[in-house]
N, C-alpha and C. Protein backbone atom coordinates (compact mmCIF):
# COMPACT_ATOMS: atom_id res chain seq x y z
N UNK A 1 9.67 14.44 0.13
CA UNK A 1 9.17 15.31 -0.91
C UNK A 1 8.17 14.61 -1.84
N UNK A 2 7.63 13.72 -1.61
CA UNK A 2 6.80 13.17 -1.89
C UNK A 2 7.40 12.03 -3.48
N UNK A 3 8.37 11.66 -3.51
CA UNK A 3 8.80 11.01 -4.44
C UNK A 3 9.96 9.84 -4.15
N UNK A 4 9.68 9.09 -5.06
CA UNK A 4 10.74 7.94 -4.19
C UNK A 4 11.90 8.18 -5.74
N UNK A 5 13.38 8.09 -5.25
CA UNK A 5 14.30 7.94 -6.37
C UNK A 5 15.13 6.34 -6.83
N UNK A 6 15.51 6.69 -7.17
CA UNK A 6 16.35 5.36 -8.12
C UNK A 6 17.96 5.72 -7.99
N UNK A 7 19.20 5.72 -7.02
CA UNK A 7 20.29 5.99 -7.12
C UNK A 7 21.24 5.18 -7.42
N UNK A 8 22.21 5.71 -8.47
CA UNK A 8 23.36 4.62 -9.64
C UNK A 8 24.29 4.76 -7.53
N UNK A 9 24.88 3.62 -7.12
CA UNK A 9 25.08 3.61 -5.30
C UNK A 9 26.54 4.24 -5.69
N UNK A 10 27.17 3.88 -6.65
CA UNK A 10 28.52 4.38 -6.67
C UNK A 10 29.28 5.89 -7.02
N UNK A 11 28.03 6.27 -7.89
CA UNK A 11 28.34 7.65 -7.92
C UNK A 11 27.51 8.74 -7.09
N UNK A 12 26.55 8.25 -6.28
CA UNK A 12 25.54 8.83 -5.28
C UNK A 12 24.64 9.52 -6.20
N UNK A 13 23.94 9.31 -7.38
CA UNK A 13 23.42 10.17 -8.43
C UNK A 13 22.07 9.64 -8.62
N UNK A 14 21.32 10.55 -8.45
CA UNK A 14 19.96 10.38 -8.40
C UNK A 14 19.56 10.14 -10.16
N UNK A 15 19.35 8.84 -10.53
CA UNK A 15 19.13 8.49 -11.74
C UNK A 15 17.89 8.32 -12.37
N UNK A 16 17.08 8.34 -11.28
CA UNK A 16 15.28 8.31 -11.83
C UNK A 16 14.41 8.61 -11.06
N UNK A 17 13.22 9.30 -10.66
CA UNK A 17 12.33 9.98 -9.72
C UNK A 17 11.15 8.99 -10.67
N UNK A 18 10.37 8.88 -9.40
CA UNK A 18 9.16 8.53 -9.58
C UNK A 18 8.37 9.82 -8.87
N UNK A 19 7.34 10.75 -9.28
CA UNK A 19 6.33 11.78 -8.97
C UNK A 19 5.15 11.69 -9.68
N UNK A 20 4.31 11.69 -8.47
CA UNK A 20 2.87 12.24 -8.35
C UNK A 20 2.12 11.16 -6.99
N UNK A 21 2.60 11.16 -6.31
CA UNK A 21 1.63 10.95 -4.89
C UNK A 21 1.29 12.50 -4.11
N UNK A 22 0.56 12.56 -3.54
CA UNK A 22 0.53 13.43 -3.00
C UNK A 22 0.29 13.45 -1.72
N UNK A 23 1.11 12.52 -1.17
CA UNK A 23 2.14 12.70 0.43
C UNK A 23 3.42 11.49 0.30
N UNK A 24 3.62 11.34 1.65
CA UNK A 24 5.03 10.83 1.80
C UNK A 24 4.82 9.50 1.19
N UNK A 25 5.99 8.98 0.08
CA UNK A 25 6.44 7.67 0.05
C UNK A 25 6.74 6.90 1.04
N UNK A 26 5.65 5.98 1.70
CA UNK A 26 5.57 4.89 2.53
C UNK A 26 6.88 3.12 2.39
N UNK A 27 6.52 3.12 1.03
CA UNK A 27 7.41 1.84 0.69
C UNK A 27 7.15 2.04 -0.47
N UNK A 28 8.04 0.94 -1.15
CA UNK A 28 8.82 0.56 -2.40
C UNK A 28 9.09 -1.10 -2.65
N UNK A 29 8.89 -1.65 -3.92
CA UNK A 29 9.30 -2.57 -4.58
C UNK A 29 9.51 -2.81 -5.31
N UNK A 30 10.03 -3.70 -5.99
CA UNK A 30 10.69 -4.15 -7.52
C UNK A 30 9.88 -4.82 -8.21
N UNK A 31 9.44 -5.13 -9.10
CA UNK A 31 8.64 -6.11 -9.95
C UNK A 31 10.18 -7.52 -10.36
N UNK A 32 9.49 -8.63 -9.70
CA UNK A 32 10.51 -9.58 -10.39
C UNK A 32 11.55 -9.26 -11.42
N UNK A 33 11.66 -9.00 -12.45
CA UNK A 33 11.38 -8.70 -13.80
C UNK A 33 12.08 -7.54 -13.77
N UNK A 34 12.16 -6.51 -12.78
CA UNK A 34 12.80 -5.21 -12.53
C UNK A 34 12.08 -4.17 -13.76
N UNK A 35 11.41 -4.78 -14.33
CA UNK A 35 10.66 -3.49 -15.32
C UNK A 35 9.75 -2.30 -15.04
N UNK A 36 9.28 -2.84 -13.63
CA UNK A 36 8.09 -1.93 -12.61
C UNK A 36 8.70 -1.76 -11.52
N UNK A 37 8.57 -0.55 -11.03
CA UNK A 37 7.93 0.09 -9.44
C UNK A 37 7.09 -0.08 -9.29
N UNK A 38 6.78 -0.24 -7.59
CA UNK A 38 5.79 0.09 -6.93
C UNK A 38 6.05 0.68 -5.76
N UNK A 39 5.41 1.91 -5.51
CA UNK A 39 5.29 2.58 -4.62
C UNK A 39 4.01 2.68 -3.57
N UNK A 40 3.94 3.22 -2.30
CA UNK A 40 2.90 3.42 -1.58
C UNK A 40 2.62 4.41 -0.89
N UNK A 41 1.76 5.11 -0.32
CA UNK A 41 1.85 6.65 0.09
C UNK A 41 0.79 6.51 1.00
N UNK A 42 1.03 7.39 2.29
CA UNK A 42 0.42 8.07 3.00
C UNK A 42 -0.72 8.54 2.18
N UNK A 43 -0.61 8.97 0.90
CA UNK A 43 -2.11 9.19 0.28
C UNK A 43 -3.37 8.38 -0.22
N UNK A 44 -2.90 7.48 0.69
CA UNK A 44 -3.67 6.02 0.37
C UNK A 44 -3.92 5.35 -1.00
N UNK A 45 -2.86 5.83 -1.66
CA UNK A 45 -2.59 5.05 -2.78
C UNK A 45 -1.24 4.31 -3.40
N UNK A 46 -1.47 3.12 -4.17
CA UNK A 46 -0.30 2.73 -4.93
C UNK A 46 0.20 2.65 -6.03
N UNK A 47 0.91 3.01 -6.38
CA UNK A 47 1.43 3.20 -8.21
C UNK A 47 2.36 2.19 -8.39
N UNK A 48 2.36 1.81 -9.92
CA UNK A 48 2.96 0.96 -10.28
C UNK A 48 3.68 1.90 -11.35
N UNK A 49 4.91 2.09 -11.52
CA UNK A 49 5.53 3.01 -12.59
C UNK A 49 6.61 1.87 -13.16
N UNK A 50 7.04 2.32 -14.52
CA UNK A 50 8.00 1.62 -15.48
C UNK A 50 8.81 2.43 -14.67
N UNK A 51 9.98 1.24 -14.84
CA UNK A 51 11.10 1.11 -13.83
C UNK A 51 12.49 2.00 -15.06
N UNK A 52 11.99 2.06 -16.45
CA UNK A 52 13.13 2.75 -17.35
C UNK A 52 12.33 4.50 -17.46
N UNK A 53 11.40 4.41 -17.56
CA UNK A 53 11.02 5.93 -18.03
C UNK A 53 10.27 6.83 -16.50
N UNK A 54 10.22 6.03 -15.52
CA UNK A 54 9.31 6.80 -14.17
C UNK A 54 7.84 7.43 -14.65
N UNK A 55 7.65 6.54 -15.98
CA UNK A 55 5.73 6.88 -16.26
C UNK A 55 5.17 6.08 -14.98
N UNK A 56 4.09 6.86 -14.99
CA UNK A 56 3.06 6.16 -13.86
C UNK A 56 1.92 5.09 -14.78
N UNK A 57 1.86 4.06 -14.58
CA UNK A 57 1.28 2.76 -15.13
C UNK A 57 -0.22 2.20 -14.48
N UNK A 58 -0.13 2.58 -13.24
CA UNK A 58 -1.70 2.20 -12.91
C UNK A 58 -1.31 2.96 -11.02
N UNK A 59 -2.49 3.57 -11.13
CA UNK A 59 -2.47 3.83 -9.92
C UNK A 59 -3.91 3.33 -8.90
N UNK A 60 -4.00 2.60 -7.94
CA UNK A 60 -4.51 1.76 -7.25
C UNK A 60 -4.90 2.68 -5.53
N UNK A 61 -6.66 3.36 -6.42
CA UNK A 61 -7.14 4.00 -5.42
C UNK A 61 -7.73 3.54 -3.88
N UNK A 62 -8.24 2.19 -3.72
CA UNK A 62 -9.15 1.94 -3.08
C UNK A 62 -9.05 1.17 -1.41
N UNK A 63 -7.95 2.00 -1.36
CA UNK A 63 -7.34 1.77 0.05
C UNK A 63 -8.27 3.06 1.10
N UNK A 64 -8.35 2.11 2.31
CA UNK A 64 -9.30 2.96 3.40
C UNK A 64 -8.58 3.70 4.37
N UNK A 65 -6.88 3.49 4.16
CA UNK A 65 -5.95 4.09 5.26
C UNK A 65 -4.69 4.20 4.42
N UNK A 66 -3.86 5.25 4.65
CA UNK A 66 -2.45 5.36 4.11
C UNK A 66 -1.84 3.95 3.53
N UNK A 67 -0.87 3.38 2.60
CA UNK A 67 -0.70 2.57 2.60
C UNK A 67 0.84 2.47 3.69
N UNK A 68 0.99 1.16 4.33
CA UNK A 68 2.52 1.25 5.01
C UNK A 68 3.23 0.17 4.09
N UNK A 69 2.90 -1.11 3.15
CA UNK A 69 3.76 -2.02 2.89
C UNK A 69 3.36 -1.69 1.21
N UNK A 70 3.71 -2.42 0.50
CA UNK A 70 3.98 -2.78 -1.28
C UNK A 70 4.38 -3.86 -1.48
N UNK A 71 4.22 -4.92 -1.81
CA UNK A 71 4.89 -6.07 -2.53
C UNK A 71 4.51 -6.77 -4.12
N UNK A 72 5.31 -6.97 -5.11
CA UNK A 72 4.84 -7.99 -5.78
C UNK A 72 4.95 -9.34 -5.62
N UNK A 73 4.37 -10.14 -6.81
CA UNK A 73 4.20 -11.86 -6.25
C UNK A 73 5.11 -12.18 -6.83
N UNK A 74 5.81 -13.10 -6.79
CA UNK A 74 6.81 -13.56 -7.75
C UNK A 74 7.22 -14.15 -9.07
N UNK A 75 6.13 -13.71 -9.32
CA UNK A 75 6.00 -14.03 -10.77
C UNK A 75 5.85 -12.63 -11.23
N UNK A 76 5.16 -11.70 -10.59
CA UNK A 76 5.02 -10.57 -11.00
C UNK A 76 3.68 -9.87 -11.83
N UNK A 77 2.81 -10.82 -11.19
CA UNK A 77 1.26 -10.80 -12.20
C UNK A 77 0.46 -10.38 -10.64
N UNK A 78 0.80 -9.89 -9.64
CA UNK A 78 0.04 -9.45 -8.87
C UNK A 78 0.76 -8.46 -7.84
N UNK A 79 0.14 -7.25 -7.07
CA UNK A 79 0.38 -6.68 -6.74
C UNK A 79 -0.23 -6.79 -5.10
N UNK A 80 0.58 -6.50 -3.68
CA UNK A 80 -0.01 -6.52 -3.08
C UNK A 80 -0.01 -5.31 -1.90
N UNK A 81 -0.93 -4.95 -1.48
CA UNK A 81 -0.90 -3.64 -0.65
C UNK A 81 -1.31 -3.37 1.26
N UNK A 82 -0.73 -3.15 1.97
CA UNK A 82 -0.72 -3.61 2.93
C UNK A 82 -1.38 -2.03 3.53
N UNK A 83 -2.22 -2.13 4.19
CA UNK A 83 -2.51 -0.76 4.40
C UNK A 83 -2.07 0.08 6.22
N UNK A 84 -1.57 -1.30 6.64
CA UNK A 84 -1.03 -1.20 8.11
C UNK A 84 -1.92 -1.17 9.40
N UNK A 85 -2.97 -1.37 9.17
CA UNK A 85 -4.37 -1.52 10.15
C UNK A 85 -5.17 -2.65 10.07
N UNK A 86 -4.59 -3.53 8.74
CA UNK A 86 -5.25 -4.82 8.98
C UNK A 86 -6.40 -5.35 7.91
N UNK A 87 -5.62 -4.58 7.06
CA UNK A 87 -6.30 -4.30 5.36
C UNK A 87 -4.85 -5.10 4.21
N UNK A 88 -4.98 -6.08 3.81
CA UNK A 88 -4.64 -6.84 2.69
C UNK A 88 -4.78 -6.55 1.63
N UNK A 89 -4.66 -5.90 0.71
CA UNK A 89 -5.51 -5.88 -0.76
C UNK A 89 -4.67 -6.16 -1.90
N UNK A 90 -5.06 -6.93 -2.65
CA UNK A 90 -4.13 -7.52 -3.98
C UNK A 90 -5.01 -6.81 -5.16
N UNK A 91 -4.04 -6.79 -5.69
CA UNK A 91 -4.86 -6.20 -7.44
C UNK A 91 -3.55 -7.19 -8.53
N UNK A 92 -4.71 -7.22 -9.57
CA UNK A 92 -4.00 -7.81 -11.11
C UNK A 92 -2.58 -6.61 -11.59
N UNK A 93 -1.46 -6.93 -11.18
CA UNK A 93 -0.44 -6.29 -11.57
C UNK A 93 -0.85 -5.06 -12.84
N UNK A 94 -1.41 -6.08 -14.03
CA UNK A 94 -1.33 -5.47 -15.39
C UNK A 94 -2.58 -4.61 -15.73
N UNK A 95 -3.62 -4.55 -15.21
CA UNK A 95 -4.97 -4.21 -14.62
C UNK A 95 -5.61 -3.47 -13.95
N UNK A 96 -4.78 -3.50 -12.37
CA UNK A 96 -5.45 -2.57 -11.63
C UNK A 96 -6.50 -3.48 -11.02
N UNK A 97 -7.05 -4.63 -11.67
CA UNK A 97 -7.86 -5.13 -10.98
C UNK A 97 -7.80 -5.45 -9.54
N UNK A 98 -8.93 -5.09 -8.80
CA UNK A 98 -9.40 -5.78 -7.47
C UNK A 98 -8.83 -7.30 -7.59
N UNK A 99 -8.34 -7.94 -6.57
CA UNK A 99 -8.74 -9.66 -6.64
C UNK A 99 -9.11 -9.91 -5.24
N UNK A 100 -9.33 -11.18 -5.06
CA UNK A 100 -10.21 -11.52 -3.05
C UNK A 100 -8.71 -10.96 -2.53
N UNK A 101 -8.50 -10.82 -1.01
CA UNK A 101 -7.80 -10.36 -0.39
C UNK A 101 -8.02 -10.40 1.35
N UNK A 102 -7.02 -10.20 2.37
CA UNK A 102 -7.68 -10.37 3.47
C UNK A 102 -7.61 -9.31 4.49
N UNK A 103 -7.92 -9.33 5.55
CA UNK A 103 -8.38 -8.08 6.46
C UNK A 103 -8.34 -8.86 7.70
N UNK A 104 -8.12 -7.85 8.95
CA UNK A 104 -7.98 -8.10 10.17
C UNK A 104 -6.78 -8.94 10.72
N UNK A 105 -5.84 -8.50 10.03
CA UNK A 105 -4.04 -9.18 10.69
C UNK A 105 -3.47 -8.03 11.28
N UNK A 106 -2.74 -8.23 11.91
CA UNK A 106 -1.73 -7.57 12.95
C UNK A 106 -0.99 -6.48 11.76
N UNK A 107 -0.89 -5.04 12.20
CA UNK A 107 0.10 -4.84 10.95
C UNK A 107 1.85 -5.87 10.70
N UNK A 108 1.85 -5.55 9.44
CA UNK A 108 2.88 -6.72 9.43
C UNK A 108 4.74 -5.66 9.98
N UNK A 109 5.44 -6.91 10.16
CA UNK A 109 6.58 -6.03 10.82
C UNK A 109 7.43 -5.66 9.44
N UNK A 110 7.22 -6.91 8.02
CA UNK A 110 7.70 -6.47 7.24
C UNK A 110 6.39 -7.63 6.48
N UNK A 111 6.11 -7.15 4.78
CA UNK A 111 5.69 -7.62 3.57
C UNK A 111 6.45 -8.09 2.88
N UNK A 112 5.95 -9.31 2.82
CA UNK A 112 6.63 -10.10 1.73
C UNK A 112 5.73 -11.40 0.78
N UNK A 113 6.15 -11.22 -0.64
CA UNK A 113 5.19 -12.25 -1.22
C UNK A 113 5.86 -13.46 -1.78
N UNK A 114 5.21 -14.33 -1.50
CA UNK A 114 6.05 -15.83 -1.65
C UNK A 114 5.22 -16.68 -2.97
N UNK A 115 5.33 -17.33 -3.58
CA UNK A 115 4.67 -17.95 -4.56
C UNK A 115 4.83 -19.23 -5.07
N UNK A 116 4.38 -20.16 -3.71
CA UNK A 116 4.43 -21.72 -3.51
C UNK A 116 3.00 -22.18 -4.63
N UNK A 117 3.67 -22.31 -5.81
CA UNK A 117 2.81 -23.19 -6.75
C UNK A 117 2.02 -21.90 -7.74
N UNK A 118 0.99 -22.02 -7.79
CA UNK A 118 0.20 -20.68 -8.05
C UNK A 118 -0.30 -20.05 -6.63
N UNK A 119 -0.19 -20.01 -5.52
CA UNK A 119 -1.04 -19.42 -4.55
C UNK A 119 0.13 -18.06 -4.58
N UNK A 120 -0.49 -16.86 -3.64
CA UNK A 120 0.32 -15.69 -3.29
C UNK A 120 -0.15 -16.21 -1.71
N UNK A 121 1.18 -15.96 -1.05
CA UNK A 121 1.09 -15.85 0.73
C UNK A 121 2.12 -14.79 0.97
N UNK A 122 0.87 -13.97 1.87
CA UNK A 122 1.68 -13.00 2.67
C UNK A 122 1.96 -12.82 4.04
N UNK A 123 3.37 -13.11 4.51
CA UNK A 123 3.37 -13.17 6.09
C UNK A 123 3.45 -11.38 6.80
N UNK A 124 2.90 -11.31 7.54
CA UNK A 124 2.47 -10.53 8.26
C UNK A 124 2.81 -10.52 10.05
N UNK A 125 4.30 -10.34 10.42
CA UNK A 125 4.70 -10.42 11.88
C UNK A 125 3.94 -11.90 12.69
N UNK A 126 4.43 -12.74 11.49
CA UNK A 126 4.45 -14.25 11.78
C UNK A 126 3.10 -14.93 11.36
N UNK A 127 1.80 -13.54 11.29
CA UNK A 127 0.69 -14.36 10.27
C UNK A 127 0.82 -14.75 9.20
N UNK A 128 -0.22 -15.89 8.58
CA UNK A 128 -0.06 -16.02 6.92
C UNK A 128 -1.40 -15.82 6.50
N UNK A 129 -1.58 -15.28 5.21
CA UNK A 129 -2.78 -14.62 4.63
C UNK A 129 -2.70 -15.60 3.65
């Protein structure tokens, strides 16, 4: 239904909706910090929403294909977007900003962001970006 929820696991109770993509919720992540969502959509975009009120915080147009992955870095000052065809794209968590990013990897089997020192690395079904 085009929204990803937040459920308390023990009472099965839908405790927070995130809405306004306009197609299917692809993936989901946590901000370190647990203060942010991030979501990704078939509508080739990603939102970053506050994780207490389900406001939408920056939404991150400039994807060329649905998105399939979401990750933050571990620190939580960058955002990264996997578009599943071999499109990388990072943006400034707090911003929205563009940052460099890479293209032409295998889609990945799963996203994940690691944060050895200051660098962000993303493995990608055994690549590293």
């Amino acid at each position: 239904d085009r929204t990803a929820r937040v459920w308390e696991a023990r009472a099965g109770q839908d405790v927070l909706s995130f809405r306004g993509h306009a197609d299917d919720v692809t993936s989901l992540a946590f901000s370190p910090d647990g203060d942010r969502v991030l979501t990704g959509s078939r509508d080739w975009t990603a939102r970053v929403w506050d994780a207490r009120t389900g406001q939408e915080v920056l939404s991150l147009r400039s994807h060329a294909r649905p998105v399939s992955g979401v990750a933050f870095s571990p620190d939580g000052g960058r955002v990264l977007v996997w578009d599943g065809r071999g499109m990388l794209s990072a943006y400034d968590a707090a911003t929205g900003k563009p940052l460099p990013s890479g293209s032409g990897l295998p889609p990945p089997s799963r996203l994940r962001a690691e944060h050895p020192g200051r660098k962000v690395v993303a493995v990608a079904s055994g690549s590293v970006v």
